[in-house]
N, C-alpha and C. Protein backbone atom coordinates (compact mmCIF):
# COMPACT_ATOMS: atom_id res chain seq x y z
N UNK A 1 209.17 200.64 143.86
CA UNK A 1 208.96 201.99 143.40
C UNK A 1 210.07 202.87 143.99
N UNK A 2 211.00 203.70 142.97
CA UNK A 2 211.94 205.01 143.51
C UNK A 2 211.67 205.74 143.58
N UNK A 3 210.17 206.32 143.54
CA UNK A 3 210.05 207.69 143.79
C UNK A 3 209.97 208.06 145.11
N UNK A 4 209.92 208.97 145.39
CA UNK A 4 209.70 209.59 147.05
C UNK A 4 208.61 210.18 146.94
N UNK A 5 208.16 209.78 148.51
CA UNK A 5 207.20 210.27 149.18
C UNK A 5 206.66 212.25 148.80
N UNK A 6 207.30 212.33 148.30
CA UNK A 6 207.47 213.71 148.26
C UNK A 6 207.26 213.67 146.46
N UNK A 7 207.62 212.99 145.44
CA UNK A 7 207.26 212.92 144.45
C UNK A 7 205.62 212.43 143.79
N UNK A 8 205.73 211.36 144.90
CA UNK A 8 204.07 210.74 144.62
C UNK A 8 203.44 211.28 144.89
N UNK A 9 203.26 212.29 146.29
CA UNK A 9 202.14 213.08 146.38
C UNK A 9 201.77 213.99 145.53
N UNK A 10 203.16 214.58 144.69
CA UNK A 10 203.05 215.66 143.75
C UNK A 10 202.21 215.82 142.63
N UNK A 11 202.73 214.33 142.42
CA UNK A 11 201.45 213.51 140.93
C UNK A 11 200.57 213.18 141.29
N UNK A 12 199.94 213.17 142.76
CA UNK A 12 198.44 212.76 143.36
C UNK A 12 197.72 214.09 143.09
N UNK A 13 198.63 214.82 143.70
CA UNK A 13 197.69 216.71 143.68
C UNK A 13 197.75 216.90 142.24
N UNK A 14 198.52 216.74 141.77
CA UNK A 14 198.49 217.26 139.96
C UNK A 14 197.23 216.82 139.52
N UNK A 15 197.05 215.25 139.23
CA UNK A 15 195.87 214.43 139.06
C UNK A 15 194.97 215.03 139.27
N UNK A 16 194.95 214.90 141.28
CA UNK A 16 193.45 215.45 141.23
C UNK A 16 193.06 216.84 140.77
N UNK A 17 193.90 217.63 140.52
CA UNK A 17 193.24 219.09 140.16
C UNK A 17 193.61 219.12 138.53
N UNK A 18 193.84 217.93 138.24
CA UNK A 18 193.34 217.65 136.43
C UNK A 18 191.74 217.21 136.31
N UNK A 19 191.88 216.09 136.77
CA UNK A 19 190.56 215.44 137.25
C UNK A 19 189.11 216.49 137.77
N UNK A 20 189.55 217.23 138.67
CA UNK A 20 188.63 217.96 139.46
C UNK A 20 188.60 219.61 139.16
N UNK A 21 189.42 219.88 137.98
CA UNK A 21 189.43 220.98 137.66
C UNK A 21 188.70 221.59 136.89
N UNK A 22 187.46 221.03 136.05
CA UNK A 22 186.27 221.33 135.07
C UNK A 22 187.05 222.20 133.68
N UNK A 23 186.15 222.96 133.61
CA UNK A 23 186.43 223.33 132.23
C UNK A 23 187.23 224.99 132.26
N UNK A 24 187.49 225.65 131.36
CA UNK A 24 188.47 226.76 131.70
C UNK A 24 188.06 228.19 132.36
N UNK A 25 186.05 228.31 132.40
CA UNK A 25 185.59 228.86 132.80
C UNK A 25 185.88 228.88 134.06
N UNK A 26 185.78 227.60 134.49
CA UNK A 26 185.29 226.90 136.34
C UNK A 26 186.75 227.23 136.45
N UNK A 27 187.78 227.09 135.66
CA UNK A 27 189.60 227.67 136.48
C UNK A 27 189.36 229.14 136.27
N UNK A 28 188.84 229.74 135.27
CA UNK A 28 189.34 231.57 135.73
C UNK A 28 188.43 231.58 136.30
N UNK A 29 187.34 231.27 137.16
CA UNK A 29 186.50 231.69 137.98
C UNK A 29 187.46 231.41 139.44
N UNK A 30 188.42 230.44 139.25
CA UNK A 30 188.89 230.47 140.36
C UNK A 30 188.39 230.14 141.94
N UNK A 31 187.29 229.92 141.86
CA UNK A 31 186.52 230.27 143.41
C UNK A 31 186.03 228.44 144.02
N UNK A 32 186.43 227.64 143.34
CA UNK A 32 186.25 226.23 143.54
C UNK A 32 187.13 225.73 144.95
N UNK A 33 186.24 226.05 146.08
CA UNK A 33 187.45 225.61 147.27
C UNK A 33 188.26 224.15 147.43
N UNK A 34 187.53 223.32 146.37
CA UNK A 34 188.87 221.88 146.29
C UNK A 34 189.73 222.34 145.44
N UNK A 35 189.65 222.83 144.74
CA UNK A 35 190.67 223.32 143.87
C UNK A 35 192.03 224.27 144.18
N UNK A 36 191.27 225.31 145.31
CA UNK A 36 192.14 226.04 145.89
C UNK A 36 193.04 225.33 146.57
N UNK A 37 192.36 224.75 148.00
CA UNK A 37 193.09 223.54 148.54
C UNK A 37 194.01 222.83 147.81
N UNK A 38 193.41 222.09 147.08
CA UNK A 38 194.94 221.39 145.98
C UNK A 38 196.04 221.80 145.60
N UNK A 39 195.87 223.44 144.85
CA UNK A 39 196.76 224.13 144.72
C UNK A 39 197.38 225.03 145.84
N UNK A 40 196.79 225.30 146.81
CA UNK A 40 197.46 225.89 147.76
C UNK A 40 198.48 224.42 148.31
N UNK A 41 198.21 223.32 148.58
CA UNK A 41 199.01 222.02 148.66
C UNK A 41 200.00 222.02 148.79
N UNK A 42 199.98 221.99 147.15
CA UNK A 42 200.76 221.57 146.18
C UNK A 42 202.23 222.56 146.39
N UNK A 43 201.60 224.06 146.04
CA UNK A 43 202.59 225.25 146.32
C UNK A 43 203.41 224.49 147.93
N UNK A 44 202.54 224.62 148.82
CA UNK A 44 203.36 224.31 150.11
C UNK A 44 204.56 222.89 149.61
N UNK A 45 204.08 222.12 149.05
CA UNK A 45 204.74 220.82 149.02
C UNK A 45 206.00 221.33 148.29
N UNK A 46 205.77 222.06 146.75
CA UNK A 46 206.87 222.57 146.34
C UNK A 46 207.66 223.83 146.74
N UNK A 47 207.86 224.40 148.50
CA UNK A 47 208.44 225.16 148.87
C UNK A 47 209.28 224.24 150.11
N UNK A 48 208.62 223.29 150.50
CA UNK A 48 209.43 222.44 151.50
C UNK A 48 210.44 221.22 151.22
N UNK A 49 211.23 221.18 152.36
CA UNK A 49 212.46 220.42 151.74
C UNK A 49 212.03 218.81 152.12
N UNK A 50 212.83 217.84 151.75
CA UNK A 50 212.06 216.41 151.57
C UNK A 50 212.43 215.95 152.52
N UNK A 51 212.56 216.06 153.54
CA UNK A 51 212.52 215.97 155.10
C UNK A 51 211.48 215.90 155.93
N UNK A 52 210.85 217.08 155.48
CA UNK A 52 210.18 218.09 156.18
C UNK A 52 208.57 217.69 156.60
N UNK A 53 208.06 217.53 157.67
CA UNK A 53 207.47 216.53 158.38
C UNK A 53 205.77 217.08 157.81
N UNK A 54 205.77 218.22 156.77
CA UNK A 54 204.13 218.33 156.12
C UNK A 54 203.88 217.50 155.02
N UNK A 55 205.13 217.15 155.01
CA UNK A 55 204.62 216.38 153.48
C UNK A 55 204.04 214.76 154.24
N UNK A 56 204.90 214.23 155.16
CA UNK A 56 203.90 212.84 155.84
C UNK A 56 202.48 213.58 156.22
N UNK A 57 202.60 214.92 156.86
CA UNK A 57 200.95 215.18 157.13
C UNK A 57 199.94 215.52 155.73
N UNK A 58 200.88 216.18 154.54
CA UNK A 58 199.62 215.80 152.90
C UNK A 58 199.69 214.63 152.73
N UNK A 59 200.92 213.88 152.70
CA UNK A 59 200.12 212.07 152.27
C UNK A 59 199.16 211.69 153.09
N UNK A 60 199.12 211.91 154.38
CA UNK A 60 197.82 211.03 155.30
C UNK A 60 196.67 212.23 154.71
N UNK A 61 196.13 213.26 154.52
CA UNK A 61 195.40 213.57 153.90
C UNK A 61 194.91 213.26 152.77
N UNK A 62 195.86 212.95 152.00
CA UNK A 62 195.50 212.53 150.73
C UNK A 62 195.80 211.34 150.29
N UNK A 63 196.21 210.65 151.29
CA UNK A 63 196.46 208.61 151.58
C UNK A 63 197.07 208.66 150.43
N UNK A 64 198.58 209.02 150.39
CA UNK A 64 199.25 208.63 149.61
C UNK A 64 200.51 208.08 149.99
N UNK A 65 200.42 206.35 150.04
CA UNK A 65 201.15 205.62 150.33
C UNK A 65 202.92 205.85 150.50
């Protein structure tokens, strides 16, 4: 596999807040704290550079190899 560590997790958080995101009510209600979490994540993951030692601490959260 070529992706990076930093790519796979991206498509893990995407997933799960496809998966775990219900219907369009339950997103403009907004107030779903796994959901927030995911997306608050995610944002962090896509502001840091691929170095950068949070992204090994979201894969062990989210055991992504």
């Amino acid at each position: 596999m070529t992706d990076s560590l930093k790519e796979r997790l991206r498509a893990k958080l995407r997933r799960q807040i496809a998966e775990d995101g219900g219907d369009a009510a339950d997103i403009a209600e907004g107030d779903d704290p796994r959901l927030i979490v995911l997306e608050n994540d995610l944002a962090v993951l896509d502001e840091v550079a691929d170095d950068d030692p949070i992204i090994e601490e979201l894969a062990a959260k989210y055991w992504v190899p």
